[in-house]
Protein backbone atom coordinates (compact mmCIF):
# COMPACT_ATOMS: atom_id res chain seq x y z
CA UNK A 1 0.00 0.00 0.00
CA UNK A 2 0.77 3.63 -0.17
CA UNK A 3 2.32 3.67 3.21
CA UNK A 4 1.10 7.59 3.13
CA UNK A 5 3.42 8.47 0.09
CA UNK A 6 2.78 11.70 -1.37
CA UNK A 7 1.82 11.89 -5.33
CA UNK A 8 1.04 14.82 -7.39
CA UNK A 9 -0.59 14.19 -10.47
CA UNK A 10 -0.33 17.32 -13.23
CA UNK A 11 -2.01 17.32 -15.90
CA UNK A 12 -4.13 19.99 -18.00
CA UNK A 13 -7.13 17.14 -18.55
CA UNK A 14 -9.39 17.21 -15.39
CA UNK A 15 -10.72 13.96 -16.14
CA UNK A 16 -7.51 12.53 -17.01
CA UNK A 17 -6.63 13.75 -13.32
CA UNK A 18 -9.45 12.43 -11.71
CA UNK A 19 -8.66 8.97 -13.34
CA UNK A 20 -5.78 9.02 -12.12
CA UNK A 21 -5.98 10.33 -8.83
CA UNK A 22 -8.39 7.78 -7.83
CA UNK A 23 -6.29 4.74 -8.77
CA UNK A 24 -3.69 6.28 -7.06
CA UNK A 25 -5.64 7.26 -3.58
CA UNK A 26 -7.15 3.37 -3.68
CA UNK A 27 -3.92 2.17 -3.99
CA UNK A 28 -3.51 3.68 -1.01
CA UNK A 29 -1.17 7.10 -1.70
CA UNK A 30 -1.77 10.68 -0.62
CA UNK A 31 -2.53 12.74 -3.96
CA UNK A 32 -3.13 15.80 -5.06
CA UNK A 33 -3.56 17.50 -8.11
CA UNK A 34 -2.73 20.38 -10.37
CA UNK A 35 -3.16 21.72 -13.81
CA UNK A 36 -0.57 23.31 -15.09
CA UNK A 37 3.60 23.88 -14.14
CA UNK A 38 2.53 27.04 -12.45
CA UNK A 39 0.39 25.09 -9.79
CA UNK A 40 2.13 22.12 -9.56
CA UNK A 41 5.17 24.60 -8.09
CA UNK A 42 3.42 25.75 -5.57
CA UNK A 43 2.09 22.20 -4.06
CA UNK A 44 5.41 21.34 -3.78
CA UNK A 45 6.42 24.48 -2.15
CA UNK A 46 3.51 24.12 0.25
CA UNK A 47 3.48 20.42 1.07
CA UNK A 48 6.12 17.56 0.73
CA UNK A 49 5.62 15.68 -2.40
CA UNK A 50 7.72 12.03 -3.06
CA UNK A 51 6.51 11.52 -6.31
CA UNK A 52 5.92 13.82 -9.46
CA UNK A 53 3.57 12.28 -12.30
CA UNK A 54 3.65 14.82 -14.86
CA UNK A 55 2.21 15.42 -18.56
CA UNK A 56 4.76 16.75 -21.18
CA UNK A 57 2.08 18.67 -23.38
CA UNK A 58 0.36 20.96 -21.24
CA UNK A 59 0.15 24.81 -21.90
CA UNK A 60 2.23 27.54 -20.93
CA UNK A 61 5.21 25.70 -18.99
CA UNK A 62 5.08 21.81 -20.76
CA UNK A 63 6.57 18.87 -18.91
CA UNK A 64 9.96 19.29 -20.28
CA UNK A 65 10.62 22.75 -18.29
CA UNK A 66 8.73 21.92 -15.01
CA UNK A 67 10.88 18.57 -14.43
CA UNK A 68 13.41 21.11 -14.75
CA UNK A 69 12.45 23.95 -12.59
CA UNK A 70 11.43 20.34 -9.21
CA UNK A 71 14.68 19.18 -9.76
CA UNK A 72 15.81 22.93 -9.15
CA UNK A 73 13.76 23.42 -6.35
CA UNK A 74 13.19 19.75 -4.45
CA UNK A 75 15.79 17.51 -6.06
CA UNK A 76 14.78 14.93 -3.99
CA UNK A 77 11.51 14.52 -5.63
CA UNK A 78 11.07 11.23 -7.96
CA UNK A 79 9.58 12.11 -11.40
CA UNK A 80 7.67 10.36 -14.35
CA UNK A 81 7.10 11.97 -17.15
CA UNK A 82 3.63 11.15 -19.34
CA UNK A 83 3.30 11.48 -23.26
CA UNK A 84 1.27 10.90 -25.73
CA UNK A 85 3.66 11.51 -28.24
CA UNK A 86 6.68 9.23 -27.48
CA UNK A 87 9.43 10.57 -29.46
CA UNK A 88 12.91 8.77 -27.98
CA UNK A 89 14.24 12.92 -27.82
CA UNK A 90 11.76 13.69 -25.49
CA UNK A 91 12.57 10.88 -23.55
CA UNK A 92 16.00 11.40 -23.80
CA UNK A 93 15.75 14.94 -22.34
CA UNK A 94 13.10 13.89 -19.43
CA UNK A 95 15.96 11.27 -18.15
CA UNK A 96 18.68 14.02 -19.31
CA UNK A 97 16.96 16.30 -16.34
CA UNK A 98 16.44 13.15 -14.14
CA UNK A 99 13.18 11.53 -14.25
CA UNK A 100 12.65 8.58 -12.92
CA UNK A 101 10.39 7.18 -16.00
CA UNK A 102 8.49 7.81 -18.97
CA UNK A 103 5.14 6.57 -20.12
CA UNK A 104 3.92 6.72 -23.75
CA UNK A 105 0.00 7.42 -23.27
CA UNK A 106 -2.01 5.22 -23.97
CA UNK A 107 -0.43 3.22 -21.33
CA UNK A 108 -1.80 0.22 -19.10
CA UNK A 109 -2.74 1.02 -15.62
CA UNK A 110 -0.84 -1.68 -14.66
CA UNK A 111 2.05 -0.40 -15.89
CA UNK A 112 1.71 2.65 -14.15
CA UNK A 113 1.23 0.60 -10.42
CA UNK A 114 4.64 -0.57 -11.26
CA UNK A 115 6.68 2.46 -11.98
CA UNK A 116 4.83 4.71 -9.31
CA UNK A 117 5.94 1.41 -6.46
CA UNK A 118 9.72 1.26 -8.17
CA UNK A 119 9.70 5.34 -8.27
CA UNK A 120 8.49 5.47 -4.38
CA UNK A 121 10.99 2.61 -3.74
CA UNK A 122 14.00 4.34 -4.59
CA UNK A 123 12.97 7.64 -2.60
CA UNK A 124 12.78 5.30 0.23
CA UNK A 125 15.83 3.67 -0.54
CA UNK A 126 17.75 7.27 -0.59
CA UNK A 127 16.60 8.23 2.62
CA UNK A 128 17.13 4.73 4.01
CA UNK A 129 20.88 4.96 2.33
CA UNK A 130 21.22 8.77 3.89
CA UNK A 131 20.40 7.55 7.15
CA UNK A 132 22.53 4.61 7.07
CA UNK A 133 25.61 6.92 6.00
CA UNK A 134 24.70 8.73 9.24
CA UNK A 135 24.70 6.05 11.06
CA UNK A 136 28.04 4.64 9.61
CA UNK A 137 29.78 8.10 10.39
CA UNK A 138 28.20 8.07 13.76
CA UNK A 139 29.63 4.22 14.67
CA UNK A 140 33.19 5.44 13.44
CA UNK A 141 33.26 8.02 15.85
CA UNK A 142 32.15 5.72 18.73
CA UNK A 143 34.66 4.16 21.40
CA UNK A 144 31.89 2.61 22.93
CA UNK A 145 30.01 0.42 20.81
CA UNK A 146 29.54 -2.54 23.15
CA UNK A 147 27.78 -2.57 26.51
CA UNK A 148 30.95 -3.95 28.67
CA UNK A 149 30.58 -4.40 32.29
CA UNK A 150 29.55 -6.98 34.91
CA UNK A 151 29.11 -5.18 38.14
CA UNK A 152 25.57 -5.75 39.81
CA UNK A 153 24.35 -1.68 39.21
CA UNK A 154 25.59 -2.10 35.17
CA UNK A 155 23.76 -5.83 35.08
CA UNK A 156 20.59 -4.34 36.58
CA UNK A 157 20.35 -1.35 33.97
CA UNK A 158 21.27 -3.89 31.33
CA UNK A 159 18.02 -5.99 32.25
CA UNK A 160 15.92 -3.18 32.16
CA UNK A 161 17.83 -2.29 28.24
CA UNK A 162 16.84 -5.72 26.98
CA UNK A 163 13.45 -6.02 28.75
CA UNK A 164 12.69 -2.12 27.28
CA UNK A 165 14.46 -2.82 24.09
CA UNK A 166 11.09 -4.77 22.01
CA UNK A 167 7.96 -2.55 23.55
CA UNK A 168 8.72 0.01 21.02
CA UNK A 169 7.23 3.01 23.67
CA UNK A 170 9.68 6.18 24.19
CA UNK A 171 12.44 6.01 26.78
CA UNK A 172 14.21 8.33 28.61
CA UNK A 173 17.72 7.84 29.78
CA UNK A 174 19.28 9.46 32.56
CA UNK A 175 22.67 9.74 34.02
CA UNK A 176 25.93 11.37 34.71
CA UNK A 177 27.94 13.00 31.81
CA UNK A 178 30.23 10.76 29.83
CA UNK A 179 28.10 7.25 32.14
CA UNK A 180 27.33 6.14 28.60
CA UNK A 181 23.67 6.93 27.78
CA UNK A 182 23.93 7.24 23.65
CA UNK A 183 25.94 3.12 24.05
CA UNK A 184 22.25 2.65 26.05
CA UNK A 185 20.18 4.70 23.34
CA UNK A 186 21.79 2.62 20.86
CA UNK A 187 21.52 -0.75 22.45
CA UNK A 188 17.54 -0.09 22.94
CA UNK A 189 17.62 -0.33 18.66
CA UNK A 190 20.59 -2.80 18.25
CA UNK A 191 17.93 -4.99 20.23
CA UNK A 192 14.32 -3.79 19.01
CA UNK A 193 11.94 -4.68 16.10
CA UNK A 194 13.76 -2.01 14.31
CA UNK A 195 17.20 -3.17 14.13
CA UNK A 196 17.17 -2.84 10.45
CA UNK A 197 15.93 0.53 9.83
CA UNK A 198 17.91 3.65 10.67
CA UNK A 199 18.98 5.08 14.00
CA UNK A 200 19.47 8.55 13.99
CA UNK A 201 21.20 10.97 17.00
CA UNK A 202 20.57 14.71 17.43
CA UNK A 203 22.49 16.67 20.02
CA UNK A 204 19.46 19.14 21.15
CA UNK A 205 22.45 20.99 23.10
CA UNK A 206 24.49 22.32 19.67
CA UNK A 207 21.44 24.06 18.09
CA UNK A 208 19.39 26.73 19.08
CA UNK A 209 15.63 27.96 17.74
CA UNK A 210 14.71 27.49 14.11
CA UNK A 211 17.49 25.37 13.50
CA UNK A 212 16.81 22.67 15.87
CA UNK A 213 13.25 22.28 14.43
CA UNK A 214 14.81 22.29 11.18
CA UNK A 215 17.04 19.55 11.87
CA UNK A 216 13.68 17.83 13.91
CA UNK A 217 10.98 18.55 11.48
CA UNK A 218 12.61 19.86 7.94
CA UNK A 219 11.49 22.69 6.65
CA UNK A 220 10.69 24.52 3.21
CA UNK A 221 13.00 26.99 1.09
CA UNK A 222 12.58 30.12 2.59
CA UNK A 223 11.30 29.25 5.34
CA UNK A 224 14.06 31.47 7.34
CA UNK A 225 17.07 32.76 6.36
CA UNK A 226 19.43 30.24 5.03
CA UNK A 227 16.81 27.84 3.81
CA UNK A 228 17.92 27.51 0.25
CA UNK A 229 15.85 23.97 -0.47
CA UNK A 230 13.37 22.25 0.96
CA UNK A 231 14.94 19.78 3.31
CA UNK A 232 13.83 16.58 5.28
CA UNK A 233 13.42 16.36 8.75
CA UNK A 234 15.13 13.42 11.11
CA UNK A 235 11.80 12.54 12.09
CA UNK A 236 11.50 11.54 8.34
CA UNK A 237 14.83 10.20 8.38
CA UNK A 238 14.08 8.14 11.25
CA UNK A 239 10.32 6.70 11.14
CA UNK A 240 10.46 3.28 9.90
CA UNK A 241 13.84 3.43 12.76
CA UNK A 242 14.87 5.42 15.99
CA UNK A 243 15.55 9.07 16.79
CA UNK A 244 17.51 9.76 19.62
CA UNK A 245 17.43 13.19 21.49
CA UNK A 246 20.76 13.51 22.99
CA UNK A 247 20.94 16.64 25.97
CA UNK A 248 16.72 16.85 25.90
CA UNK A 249 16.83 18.90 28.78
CA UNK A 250 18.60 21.92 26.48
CA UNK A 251 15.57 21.81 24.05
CA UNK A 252 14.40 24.94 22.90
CA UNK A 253 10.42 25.77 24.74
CA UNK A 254 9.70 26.49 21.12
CA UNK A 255 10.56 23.04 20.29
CA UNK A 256 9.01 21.17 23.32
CA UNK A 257 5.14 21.46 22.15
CA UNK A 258 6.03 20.58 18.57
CA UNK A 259 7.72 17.17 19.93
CA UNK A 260 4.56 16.67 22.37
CA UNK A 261 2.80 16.78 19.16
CA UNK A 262 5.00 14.33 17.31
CA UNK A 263 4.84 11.81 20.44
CA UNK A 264 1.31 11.96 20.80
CA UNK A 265 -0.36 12.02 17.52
CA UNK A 266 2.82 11.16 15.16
CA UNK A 267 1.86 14.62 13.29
CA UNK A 268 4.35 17.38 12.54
CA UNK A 269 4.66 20.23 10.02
CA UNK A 270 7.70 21.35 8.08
CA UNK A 271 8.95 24.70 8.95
CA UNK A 272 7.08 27.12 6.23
CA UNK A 273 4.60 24.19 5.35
CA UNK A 274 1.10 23.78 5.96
CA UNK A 275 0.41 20.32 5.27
CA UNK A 276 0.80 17.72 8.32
CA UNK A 277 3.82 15.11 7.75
CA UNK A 278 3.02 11.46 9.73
CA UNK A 279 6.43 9.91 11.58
CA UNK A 280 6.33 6.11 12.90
CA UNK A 281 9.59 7.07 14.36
CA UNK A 282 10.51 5.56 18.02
CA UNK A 283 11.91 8.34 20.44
CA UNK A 284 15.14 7.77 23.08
CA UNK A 285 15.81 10.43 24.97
CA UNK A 286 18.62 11.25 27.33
CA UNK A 287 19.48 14.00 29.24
CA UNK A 288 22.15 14.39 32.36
CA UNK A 289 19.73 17.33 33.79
CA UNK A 290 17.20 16.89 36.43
CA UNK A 291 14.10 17.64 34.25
CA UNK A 292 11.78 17.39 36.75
CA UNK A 293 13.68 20.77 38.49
CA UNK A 294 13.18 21.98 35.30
CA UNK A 295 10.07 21.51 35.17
CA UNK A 296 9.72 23.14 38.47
CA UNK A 297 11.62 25.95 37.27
CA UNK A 298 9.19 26.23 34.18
CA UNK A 299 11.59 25.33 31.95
CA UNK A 300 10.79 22.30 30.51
CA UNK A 301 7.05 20.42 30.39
CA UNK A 302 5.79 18.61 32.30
CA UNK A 303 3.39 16.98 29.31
CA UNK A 304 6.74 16.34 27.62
CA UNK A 305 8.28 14.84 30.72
CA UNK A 306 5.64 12.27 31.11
CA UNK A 307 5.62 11.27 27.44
CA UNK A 308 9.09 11.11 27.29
CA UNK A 309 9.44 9.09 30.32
CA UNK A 310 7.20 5.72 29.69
CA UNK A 311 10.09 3.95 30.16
CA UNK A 312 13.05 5.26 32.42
CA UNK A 313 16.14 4.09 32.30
CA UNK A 314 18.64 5.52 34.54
CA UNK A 315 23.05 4.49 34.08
CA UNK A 316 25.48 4.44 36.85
CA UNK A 317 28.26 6.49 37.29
CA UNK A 318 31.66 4.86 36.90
CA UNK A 319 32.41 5.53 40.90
CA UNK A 320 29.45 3.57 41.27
CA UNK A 321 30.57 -0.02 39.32
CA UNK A 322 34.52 0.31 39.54
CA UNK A 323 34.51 -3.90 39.37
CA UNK A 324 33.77 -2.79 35.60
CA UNK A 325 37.05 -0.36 34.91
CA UNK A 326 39.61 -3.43 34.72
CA UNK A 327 37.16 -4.45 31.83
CA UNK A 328 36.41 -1.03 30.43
CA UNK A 329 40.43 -0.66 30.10
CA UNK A 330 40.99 -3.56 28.28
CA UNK A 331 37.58 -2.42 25.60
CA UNK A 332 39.21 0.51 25.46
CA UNK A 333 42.85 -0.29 24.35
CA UNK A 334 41.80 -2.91 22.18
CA UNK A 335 39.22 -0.56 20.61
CA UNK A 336 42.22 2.29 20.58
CA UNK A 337 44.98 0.35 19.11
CA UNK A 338 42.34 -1.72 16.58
CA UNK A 339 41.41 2.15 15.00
CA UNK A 340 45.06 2.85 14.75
CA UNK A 341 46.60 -0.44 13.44
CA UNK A 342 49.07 -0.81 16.54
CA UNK A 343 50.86 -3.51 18.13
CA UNK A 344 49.78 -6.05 21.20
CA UNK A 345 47.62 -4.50 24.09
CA UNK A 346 49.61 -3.50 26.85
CA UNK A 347 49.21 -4.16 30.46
CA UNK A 348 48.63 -2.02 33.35
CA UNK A 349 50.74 -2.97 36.37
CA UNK A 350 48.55 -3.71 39.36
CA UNK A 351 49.25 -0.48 41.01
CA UNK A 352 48.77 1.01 38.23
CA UNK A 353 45.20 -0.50 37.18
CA UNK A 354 44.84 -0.17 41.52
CA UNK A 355 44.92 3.98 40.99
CA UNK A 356 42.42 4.01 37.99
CA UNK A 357 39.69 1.96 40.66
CA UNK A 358 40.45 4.22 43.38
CA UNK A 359 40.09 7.58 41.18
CA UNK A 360 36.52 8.99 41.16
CA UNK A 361 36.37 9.55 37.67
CA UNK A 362 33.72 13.46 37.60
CA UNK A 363 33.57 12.28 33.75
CA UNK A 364 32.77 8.40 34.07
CA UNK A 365 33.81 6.56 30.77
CA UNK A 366 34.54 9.12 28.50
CA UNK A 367 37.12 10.51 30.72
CA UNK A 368 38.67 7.12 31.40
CA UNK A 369 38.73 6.40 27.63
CA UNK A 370 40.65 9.78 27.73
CA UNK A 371 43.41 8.45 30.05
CA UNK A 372 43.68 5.44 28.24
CA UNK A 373 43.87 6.97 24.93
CA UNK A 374 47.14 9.40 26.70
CA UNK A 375 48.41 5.75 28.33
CA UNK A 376 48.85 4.60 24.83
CA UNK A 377 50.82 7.40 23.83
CA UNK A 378 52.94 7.91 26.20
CA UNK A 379 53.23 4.44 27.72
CA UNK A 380 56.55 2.76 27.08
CA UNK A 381 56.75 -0.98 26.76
CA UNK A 382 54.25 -3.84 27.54
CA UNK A 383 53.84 -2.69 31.02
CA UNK A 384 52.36 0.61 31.78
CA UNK A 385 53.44 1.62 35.59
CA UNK A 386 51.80 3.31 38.03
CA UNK A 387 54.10 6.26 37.66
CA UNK A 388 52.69 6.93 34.02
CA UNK A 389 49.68 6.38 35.58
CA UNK A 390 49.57 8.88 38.04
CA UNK A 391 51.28 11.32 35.95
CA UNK A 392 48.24 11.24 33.47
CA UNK A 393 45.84 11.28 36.13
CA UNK A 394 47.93 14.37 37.77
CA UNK A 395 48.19 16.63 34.62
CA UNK A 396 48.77 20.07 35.79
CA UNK A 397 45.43 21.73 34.42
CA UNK A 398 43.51 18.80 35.04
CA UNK A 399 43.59 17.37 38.16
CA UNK A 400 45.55 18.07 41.54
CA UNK A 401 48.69 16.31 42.49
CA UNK A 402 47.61 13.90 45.29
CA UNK A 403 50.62 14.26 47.24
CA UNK A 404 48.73 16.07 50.12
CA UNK A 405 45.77 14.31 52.52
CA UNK A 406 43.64 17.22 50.29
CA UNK A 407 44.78 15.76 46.73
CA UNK A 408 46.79 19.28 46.45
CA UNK A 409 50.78 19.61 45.86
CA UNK A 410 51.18 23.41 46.77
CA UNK A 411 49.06 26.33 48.18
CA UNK A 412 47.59 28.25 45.77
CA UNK A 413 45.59 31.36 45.20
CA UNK A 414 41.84 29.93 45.48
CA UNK A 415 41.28 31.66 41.80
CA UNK A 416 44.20 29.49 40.33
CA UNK A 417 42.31 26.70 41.84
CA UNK A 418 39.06 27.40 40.82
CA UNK A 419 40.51 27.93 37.15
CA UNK A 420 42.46 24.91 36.87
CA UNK A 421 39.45 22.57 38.43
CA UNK A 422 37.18 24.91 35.63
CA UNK A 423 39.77 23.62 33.10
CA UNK A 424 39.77 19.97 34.00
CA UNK A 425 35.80 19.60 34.16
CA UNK A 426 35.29 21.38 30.78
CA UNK A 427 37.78 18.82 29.40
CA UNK A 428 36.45 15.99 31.13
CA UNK A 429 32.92 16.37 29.37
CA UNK A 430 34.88 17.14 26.08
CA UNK A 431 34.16 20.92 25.66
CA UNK A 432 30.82 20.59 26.60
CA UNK A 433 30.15 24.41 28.54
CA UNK A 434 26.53 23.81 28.94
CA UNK A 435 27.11 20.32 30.79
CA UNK A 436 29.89 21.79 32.73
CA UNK A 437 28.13 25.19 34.08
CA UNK A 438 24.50 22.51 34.75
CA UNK A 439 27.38 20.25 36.61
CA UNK A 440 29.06 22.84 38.94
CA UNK A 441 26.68 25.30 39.72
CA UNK A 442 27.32 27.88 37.39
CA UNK A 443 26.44 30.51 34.99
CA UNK A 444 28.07 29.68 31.50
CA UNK A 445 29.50 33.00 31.34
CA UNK A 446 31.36 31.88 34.10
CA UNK A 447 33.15 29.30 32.88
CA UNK A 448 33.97 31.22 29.56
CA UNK A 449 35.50 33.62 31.78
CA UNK A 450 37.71 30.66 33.52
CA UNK A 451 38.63 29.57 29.80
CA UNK A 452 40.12 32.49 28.71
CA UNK A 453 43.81 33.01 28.58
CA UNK A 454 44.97 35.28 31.32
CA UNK A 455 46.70 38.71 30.04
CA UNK A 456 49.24 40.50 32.58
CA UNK A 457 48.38 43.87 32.74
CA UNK A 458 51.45 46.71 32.63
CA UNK A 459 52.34 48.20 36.07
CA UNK A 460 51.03 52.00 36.60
């Protein structure tokens, strides 16, 4: 069936249309119509069209020029072109400007079920294959790819992952920067009914405004400024698969009833469109924030919250499953070395793998991937010691010398201090400033002030 695929049928014969229409909308398909070049233009800058049946001999603009002007203005758009004079030029030129198809009228209706399903079968395919590339650029960027651990607090999340994994209802992941939500998020589709289809991430915490929806939604050319072409939406990208919503607790208010929307009824609009767009995407969301203070604070809600959180699934902080980090170490230099061709995976002495359990790692996995990633480097030999160790661990800028019962190798001015633990925590969540100011308190400003070189000012 037509799986709510959109068709537009042009054509300057009404009844032609109407034949057409209605073996289209039987067969399931979305359709509308228009008569000339001039209207078809404007459906498709109005509403999202997949497929473009189109006559060649109509008045004013013919076929030839408005397959030229879509492909101009929605490239994405599948075409077939319909003649009733079937010269091989005027195919040539239709497939020239990248139709899909041609039909010679009169044609079998048959024939024209088969080319509208193999037209609307490669636009799924390309967004399928866009996806996918998304996903393949995403998994080469990963360290953590594998749920790894076998303490009792990461067994226990891991039997709520695999019991959540199949319902196909919205969850919501919580937990510490750099615990290892988006391995969860991507677990909960490695292990669902739609391991096959696409998973796609969005970090709600790098956008702002209109271009978050964008990226959510899609939008139309000209729909703000920038907006050259229409574009798709990763709730399009996504619906036969998942979407995750990395950071949900830095979505935009203007964004939060538009995704209420989307949860509830599967119904969104492109940005500058008017018709409604249908998403069977599943939603994973994560967030380090405490959304219900959010909430509280009237920043975030509450509608969303409970929609968003049919299933919770909350990951412990490193601190809080250290059994796992002789494991985790291991993953990780294997993983390291594998990505840059190196030799055999060295060991850690057991002082040294003794002073990576005891640390209380602020930035969980991430930041231990971090150390192990500098190990590598500047470990010599099969054995890395525990003075390596600690040096990593005790890099001026990131973390205090523990050579004092406080963890501190000299006084300092409390500023210094302050700017060197400001430092460490902005590195430990990778540059993240938004995580870093929710984590310590803190207006961002304040830790772009910390960040800044400081300039010694000439004596009076």
């Amino acid at each position: 069936m037509g799986n709510n695929r959109h068709v537009l049928v042009v054509d300057d014969e009404e009844l032609y249309r109407e034949l057409l229409s209605g073996r289209l909308t039987r067969q399931g398909y979305r359709v509308s119509e228009a008569a000339d070049g001039v209207g078809a233009l404007q459906h498709i800058e109005r509403t999202g069209i997949d497929l473009a049946l189109i006559d060649i001999k109509m008045p004013g603009m013919d076929g030839i020029e408005l397959l030229g002007r879509i492909k101009q203005l929605a490239p994405q758009i599948e075409v077939v072109v319909l003649t009733g004079h079937g010269s091989v030029d005027t195919a040539i030129a239709a497939m020239k400007l990248g139709a899909f198809d041609y039909l010679t009228k009169p044609y079998k209706l048959t024939e024209l079920d088969l080319i509208v399903e193999r037209a609307l079968d490669r636009r799924t395919l390309a967004l399928r294959c866009e996806a996918l590339s998304a996903e393949v650029k995403r998994l080469r960027q990963s360290d953590d790819a594998e749920m790894v651990g076998r303490s009792a607090a990461w067994q226990q999340m891991l039997e709520r992952v695999h019991r959540a994994a199949p319902l196909d209802l919205p969850v919501l992941v919580t937990g510490e920067s750099g615990a290892g939500k988006e391995v969860v998020a991507a677990a909960l589709h490695r292990w669902s009914k739609r391991a096959g289809e696409a998973y796609v991430p969005l970090n709600c915490g790098l956008l702002e405004g209109e271009l978050v929806e964008s990226e959510l939604f899609g939008h139309k050319r000209g729909a703000f400024t920038g907006a050259t072409g229409d574009r798709e939406g990763l709730f399009e990208v996504a619906s036969a698969g998942t979407l995750f919503l990395d950071e949900i607790g830095e979505l935009p208010a203007s964004c939060q009833a538009k995704l209420l929307r989307v949860l509830d009824s599967g119904e969104f609009r492109q940005l500058g469109a008017s018709a409604l767009r249908h998403t069977e995407a599943r939603v994973i969301a994560a967030t380090h924030r405490d959304l219900e203070a959010l909430v509280e604070q009237g920043r975030f809600r509450h509608d969303l919250l409970y929609r968003l959180n049919v299933v919770h699934i909350q990951v412990p902080p490193l601190r809080e499953r250290r059994e796992d980090i002789p494991l985790l170490v291991e993953h990780l230099m294997r993983r390291a070395l594998r990505r840059n061709a190196s030799g055999p995976v060295p060991r850690l002495s057991p002082c040294a793998m003794a002073r990576l359990i005891d640390y209380p790692w602020p930035g969980n996995v991430r930041e231990l991937r971090n150390v192990i990633e500098r190990l590598l480097v500047f470990g010599d030999g099969e054995v890395i010691d525990a003075a390596i160790t600690n040096s990593i661990l005790s890099t001026p800028g990131e973390a205090p010398a523990a050579t004092s019962p406080a963890g501190f190798s000299r006084i300092a001015p409390l500023a210094e201090v302050e700017q060197a633990y400001i430092r460490w925590v902005v590195d430990a969540l990778e540059g993240n400033v938004s995580a870093a100011a929710a984590r310590l308190g803190v207006a961002r400003s304040t830790i772009y002030r910390n960040l800044k070189p400081k300039v010694d000012r000439p004596a009076h």
